[in-house]
C-alpha atoms as a PDB file:
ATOM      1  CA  UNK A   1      64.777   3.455 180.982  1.00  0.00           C
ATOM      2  CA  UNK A   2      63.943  -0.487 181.324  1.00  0.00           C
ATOM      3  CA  UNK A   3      64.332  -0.091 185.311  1.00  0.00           C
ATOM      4  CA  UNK A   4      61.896   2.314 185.297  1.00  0.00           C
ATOM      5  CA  UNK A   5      59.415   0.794 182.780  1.00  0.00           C
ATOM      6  CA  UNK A   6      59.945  -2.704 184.364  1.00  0.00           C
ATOM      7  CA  UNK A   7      59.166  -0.958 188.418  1.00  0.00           C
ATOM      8  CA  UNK A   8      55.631   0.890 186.833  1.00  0.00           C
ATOM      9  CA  UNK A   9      55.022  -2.538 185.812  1.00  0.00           C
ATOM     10  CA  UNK A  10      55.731  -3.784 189.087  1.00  0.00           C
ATOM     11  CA  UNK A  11      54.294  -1.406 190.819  1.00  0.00           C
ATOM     12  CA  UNK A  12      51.165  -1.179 189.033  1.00  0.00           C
ATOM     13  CA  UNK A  13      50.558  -4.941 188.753  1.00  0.00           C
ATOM     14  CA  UNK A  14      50.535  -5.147 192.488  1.00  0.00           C
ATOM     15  CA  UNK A  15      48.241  -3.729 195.023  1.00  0.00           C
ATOM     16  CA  UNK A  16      51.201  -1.885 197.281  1.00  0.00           C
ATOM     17  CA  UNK A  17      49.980  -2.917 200.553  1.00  0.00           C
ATOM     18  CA  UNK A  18      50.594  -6.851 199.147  1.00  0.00           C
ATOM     19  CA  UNK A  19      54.629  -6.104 199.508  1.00  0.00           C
ATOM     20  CA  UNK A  20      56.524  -7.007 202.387  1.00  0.00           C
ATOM     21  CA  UNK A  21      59.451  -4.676 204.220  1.00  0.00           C
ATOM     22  CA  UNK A  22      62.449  -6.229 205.331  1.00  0.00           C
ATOM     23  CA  UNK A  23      65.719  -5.060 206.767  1.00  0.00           C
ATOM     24  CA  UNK A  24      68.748  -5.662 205.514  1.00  0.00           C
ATOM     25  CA  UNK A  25      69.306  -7.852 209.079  1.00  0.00           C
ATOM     26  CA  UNK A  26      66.357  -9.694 207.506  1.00  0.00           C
ATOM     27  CA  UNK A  27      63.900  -8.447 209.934  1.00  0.00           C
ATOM     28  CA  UNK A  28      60.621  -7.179 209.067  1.00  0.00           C
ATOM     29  CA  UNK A  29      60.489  -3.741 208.743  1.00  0.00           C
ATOM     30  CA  UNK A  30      58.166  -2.264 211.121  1.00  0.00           C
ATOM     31  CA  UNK A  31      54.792  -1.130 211.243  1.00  0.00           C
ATOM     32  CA  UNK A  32      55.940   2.697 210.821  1.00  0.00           C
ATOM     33  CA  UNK A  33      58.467   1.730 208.259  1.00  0.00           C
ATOM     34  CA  UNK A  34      56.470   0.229 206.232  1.00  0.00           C
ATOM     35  CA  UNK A  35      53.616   2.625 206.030  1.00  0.00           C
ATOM     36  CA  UNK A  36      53.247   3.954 202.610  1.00  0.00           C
ATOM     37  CA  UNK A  37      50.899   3.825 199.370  1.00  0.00           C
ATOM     38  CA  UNK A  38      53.950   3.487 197.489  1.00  0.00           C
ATOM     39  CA  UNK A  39      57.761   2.927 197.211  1.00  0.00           C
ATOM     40  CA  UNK A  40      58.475   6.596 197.317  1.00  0.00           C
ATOM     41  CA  UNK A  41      56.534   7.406 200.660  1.00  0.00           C
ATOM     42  CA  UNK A  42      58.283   4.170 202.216  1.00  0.00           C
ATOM     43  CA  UNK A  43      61.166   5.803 201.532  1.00  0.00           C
ATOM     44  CA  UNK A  44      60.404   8.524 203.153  1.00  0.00           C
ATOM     45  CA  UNK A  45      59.735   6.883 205.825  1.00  0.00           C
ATOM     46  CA  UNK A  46      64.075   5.953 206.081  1.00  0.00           C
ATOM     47  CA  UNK A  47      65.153   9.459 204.616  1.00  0.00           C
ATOM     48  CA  UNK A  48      63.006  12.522 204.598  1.00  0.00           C
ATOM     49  CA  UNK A  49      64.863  13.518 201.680  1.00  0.00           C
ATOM     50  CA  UNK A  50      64.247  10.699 199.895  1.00  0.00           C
ATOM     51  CA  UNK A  51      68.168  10.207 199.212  1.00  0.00           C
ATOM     52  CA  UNK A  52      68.307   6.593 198.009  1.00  0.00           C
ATOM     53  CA  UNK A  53      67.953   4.472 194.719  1.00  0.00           C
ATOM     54  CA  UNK A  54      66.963   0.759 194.142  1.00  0.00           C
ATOM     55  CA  UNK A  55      68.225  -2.217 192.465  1.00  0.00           C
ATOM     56  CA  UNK A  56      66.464  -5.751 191.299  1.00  0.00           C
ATOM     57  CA  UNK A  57      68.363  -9.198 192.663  1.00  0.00           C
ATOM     58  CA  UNK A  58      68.848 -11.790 190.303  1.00  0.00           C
ATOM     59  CA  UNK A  59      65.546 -13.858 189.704  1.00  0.00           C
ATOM     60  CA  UNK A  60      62.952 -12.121 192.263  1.00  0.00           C
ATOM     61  CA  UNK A  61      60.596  -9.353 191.863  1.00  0.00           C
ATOM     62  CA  UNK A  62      62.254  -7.637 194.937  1.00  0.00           C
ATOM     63  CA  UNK A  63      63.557  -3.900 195.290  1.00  0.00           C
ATOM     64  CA  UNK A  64      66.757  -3.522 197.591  1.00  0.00           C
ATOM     65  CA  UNK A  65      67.034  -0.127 198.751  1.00  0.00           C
ATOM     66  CA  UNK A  66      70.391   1.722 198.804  1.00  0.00           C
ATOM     67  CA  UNK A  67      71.277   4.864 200.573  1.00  0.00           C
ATOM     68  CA  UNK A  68      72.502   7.000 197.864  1.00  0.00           C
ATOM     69  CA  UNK A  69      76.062   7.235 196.571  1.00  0.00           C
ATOM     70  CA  UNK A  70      76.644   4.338 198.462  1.00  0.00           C
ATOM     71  CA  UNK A  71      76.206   0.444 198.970  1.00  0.00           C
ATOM     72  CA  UNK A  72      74.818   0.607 202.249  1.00  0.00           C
ATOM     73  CA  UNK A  73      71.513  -1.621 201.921  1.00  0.00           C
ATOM     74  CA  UNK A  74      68.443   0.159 203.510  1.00  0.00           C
ATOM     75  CA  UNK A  75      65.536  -2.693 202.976  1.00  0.00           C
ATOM     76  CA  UNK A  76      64.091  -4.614 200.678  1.00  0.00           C
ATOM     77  CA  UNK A  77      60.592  -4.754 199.520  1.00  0.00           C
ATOM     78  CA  UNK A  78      59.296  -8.535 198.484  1.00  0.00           C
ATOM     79  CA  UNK A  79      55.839  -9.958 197.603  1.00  0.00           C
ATOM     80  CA  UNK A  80      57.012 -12.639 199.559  1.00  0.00           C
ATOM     81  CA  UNK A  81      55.989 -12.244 203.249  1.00  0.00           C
ATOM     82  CA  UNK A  82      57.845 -15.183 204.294  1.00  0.00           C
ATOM     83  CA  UNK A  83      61.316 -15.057 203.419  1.00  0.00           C
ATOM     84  CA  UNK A  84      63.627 -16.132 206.293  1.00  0.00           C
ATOM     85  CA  UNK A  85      66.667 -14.213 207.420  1.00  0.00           C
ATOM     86  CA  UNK A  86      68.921 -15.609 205.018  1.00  0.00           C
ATOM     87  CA  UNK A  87      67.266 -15.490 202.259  1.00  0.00           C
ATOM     88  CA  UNK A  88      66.929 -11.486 202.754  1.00  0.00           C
ATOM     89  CA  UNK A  89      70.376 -11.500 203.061  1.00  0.00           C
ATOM     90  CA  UNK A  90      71.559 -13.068 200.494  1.00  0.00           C
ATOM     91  CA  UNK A  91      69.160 -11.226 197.685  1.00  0.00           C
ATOM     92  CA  UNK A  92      70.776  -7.948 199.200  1.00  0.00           C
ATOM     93  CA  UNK A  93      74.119  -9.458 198.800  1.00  0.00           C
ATOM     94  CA  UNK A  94      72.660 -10.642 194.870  1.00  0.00           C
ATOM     95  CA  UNK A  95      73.011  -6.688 193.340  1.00  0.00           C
ATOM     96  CA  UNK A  96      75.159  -6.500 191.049  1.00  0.00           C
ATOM     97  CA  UNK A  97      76.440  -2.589 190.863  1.00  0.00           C
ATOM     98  CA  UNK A  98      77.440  -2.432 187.531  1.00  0.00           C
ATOM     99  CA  UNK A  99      74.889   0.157 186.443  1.00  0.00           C
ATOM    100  CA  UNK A 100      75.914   2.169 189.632  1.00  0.00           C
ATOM    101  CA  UNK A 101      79.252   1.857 189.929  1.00  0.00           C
ATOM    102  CA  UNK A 102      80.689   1.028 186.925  1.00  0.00           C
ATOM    103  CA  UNK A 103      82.102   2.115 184.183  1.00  0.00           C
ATOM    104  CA  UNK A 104      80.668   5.405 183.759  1.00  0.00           C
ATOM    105  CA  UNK A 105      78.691   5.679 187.238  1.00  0.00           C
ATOM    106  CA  UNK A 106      75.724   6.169 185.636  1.00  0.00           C
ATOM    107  CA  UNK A 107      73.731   5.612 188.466  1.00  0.00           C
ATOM    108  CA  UNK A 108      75.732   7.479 190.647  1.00  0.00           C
ATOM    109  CA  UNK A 109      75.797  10.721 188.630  1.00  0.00           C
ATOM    110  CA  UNK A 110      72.418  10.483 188.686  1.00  0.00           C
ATOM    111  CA  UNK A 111      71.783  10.456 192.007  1.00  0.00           C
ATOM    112  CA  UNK A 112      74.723  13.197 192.012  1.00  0.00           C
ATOM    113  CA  UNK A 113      72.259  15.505 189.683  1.00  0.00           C
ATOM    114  CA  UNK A 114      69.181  14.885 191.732  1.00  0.00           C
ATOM    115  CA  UNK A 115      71.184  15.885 195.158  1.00  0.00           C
ATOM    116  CA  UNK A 116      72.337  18.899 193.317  1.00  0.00           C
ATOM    117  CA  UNK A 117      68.779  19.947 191.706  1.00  0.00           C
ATOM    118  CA  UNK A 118      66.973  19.272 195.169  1.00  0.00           C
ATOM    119  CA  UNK A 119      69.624  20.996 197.513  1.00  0.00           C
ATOM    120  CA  UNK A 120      70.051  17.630 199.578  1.00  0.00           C
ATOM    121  CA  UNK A 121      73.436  16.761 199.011  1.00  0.00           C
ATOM    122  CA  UNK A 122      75.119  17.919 202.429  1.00  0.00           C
ATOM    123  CA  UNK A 123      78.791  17.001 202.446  1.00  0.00           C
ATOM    124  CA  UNK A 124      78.348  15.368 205.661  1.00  0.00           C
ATOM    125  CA  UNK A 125      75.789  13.242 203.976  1.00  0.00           C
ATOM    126  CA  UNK A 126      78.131  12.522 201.148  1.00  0.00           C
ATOM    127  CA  UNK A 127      81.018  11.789 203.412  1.00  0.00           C
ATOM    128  CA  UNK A 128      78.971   9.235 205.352  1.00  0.00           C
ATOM    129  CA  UNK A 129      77.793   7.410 201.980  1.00  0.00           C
ATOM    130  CA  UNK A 130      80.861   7.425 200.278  1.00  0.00           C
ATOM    131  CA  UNK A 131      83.451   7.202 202.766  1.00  0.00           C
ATOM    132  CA  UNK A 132      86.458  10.155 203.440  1.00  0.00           C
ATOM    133  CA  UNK A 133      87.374  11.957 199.896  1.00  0.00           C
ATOM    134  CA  UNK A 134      90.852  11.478 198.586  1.00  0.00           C
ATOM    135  CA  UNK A 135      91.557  15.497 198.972  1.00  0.00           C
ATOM    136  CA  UNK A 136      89.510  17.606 200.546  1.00  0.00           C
ATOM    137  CA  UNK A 137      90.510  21.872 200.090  1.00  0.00           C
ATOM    138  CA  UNK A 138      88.741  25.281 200.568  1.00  0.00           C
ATOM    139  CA  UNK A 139      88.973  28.308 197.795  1.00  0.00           C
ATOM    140  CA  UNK A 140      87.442  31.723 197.320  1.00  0.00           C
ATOM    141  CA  UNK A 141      86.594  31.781 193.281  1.00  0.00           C
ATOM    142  CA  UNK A 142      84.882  35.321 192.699  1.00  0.00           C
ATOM    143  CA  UNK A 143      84.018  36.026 196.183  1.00  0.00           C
ATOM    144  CA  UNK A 144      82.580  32.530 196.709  1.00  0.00           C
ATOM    145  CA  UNK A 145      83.756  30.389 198.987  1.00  0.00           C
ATOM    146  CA  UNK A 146      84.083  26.680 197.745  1.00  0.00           C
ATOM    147  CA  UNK A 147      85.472  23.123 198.899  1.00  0.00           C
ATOM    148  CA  UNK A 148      85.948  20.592 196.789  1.00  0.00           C
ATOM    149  CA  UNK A 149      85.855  16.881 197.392  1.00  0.00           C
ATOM    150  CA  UNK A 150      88.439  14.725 195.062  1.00  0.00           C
ATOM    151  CA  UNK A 151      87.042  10.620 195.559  1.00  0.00           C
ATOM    152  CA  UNK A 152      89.986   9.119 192.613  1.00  0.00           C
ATOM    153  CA  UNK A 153      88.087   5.224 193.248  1.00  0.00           C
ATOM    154  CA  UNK A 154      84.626   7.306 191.252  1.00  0.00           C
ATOM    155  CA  UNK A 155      87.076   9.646 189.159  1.00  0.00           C
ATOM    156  CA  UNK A 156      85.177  12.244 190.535  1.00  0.00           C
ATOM    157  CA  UNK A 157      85.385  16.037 192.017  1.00  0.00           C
ATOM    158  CA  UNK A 158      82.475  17.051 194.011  1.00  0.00           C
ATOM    159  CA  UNK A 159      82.223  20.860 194.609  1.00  0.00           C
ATOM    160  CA  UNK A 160      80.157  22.250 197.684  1.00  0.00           C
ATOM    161  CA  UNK A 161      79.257  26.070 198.444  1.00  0.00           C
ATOM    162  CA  UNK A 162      77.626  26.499 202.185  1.00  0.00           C
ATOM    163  CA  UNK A 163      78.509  22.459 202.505  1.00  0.00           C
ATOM    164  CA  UNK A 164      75.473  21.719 199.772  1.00  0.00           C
ATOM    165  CA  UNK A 165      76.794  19.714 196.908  1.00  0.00           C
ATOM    166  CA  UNK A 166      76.258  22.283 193.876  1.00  0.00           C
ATOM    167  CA  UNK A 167      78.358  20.419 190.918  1.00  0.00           C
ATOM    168  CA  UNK A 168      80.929  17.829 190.049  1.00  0.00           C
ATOM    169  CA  UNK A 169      83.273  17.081 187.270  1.00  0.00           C
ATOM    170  CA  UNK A 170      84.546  13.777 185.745  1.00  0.00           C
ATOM    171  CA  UNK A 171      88.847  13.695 186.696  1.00  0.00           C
END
């Protein structure tokens, strides 16, 4: 609830267009990748589907984009318009994951629930955000053919019907 309080804040207390795009590379984003009246329609701009989340480096008022269910670094959006290469780099390499990834995964079981509620979780997506699955097997449960995904490093098992991610349970 503070992330998203502290980003309308953020958002709100800046005119959009004043942020900068950068690439993970540190490049500037470009023209077309940047377009947007906000943070959600520059994501589009990566992802049609939107499948990503954000986290705050120590110190700066930046947003580094993830892909979801992963820690593969999309860009980052600055009101600095001046930061050099390095410095890009190393507020990506800043995040700390431990509301993501740790203990509980919060962050990651929500992204989980909003791939599930918006039908975007293909396993090929997951498979290329969160590397190969542990086990991987097919089964007919009342005339429904499922597949299950078993990834022990998140304790969890991610079930699929028609390859769309439809639920997962905590192992």
């Amino acid at each position: 609830m503070r992330k998203i309080l502290y980003t309308t804040t953020l958002i709100s207390g800046f005119c959009f267009s004043q942020f900068t795009c950068y690439l993970p590379t540190g490049e500037k984003c470009t023209a077309e990748q940047s377009k947007g009246r906000n943070l959600s329609e520059v994501m589009l701009n990566f992802d049609k589907y939107e499948r990503m989340y954000f986290e705050f480096p120590k110190k700066t008022t930046d947003f580094v984009v993830f892909k979801s269910l992963s820690k593969i670094p999309v860009f980052l959006l600055s009101t600095k318009n001046d930061y050099t290469k390095e410095e890009v780099q190393k507020n990506v390499e800043e995040i700390d994951f431990t509301y993501y990834f740790g203990q509980y995964n919060s962050g990651l079981k929500m992204n989980l629930d909003k791939l599930i509620e918006e039908k975007t979780g293909t396993d090929i997506f997951v498979t290329d955000s969160m590397d190969s699955p542990n086990e991987s097997k097919e089964m007919n449960i009342k005339g429904k053919k499922l597949r299950y995904m078993t990834y022990s490093k998140y304790g969890l098992k991610l079930w699929f019907e028609d390859s769309i991610l439809v639920g997962y349970e905590q192992l």
